[in-house]
Protein backbone atom coordinates (compact mmCIF):
# COMPACT_ATOMS: atom_id res chain seq x y z
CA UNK A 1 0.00 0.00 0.00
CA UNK A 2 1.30 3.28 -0.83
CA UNK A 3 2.08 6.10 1.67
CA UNK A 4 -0.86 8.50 0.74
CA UNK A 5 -3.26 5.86 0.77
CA UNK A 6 -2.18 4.73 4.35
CA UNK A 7 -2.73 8.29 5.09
CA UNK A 8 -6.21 8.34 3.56
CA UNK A 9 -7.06 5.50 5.20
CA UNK A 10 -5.44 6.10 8.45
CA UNK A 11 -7.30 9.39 8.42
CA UNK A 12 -11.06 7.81 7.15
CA UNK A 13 -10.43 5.93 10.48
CA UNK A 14 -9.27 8.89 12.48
CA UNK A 15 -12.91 10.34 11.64
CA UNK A 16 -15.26 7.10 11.97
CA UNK A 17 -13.57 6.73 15.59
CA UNK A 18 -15.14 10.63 16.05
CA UNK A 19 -18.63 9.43 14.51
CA UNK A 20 -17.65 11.24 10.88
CA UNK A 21 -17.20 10.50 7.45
CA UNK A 22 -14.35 11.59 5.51
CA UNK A 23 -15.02 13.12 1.98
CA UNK A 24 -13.41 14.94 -0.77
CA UNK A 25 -14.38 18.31 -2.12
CA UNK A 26 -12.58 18.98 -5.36
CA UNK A 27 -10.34 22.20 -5.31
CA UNK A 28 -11.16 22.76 -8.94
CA UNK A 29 -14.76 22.93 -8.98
CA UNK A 30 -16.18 21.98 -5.21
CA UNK A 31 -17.83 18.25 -6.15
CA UNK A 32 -18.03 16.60 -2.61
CA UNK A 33 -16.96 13.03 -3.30
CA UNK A 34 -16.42 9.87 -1.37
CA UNK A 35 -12.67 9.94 0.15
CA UNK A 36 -11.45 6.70 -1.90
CA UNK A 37 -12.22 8.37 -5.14
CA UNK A 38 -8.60 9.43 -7.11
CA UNK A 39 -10.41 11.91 -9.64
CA UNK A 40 -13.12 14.60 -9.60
CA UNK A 41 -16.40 12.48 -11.22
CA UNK A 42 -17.40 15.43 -12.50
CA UNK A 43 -14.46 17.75 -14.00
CA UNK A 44 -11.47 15.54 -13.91
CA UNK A 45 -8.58 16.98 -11.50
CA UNK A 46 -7.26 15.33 -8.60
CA UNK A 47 -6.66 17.46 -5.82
CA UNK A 48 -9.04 17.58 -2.88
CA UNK A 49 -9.13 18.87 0.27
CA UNK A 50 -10.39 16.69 3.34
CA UNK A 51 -13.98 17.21 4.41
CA UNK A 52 -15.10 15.65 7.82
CA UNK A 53 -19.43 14.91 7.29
CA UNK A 54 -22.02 14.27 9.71
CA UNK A 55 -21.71 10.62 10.37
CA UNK A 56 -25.74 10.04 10.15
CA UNK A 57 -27.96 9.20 7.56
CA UNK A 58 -31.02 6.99 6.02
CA UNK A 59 -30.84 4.15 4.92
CA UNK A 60 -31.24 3.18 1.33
CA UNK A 61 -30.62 -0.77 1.23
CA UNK A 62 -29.39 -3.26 3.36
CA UNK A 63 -28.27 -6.85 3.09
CA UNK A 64 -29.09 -9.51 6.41
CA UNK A 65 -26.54 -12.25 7.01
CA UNK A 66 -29.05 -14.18 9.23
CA UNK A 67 -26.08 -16.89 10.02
CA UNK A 68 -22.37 -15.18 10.55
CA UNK A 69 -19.73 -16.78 7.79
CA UNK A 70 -16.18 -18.16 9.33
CA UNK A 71 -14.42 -15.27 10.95
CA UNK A 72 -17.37 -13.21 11.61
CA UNK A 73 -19.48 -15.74 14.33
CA UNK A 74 -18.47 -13.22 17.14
CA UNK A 75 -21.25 -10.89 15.65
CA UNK A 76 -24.27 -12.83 15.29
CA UNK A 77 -26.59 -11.62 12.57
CA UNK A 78 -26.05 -8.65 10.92
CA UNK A 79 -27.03 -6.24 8.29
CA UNK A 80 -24.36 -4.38 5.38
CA UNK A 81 -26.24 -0.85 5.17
CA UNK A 82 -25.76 1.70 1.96
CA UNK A 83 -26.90 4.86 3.76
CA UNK A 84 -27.34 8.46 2.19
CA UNK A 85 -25.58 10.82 4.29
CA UNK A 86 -27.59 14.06 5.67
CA UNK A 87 -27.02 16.91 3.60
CA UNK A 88 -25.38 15.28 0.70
CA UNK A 89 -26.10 12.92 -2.12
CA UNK A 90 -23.24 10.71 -0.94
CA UNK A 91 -23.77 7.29 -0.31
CA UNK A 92 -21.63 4.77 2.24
CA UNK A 93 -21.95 1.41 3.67
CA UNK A 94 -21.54 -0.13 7.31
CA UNK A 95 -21.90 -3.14 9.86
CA UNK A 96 -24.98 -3.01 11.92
CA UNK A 97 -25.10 -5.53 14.82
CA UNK A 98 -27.94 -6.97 15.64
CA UNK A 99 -29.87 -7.30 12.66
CA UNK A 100 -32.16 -10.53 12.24
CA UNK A 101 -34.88 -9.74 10.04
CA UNK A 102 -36.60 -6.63 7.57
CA UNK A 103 -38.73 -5.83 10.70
CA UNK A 104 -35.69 -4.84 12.34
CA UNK A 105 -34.27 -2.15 9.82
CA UNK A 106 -36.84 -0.45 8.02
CA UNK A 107 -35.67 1.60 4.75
CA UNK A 108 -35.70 5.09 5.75
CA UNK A 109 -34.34 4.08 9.16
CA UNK A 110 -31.87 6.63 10.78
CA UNK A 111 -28.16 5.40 11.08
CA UNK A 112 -25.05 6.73 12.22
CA UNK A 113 -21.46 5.67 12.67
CA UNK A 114 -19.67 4.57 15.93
CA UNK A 115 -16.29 3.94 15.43
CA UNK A 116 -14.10 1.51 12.45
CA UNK A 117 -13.91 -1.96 13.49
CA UNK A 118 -10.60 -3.57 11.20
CA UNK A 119 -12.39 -6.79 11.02
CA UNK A 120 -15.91 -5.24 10.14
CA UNK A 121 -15.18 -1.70 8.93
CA UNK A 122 -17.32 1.28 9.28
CA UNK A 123 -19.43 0.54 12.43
CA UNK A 124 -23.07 1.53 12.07
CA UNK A 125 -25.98 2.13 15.08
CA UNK A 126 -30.07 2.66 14.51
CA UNK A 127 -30.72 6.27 15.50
């Protein structure tokens, strides 16, 4: 892995463990963008500056894994959430413990981060 993206990915961590999300806005034209994107989607350049977001949004889709796979049995059943992200049109995706059935996460259900797990990633709570 390269030095800058250690750095990107040290600091994406840096914020989750402060209940953000770390974004790019372009320095050419403003575009807010993901942080793991290397170029502006919509003009092209490729420097940024960091942007710390709101850690909370709504939640667009979900998938359950009702029975853990190997490595993951210490969380039980779980849901991978796509989220919008309040006051953007970015999208990102967590772990949300606990998660056994539809019933349990409704679309449009409030989420925000806790913290970066290295085994699960970008830890997710119900609002």
């Amino acid at each position: 892995m390269s030095e800058a993206k250690h750095g990107i990915r040290e600091k994406f961590i840096e914020a989750a463990n402060r209940k953000k999300i770390l974004a790019h806005k372009c320095s050419k034209c403003s575009q807010l963008m993901l942080e793991t994107v290397m170029f502006c989607e919509k003009c092209g350049a490729s420097k940024f500056e960091d942007v710390e977001l709101d850690g909370k949004g709504t939640v667009v889709t979900y998938t359950i894994q009702a029975v853990a796979p190997e490595g993951f049995e210490d969380a039980g059943s779980y849901a991978w959430v796509v989220f919008k992200i309040n006051r953007t049109q970015l999208r990102a995706s967590g772990f949300l413990p606990g998660v056994k059935t539809p019933k349990d996460l409704p679309i449009g259900a409030k989420v925000e981060v806790t913290g970066f797990d290295p085994k699960h990633g970008l830890l997710l709570k119900q609002d």
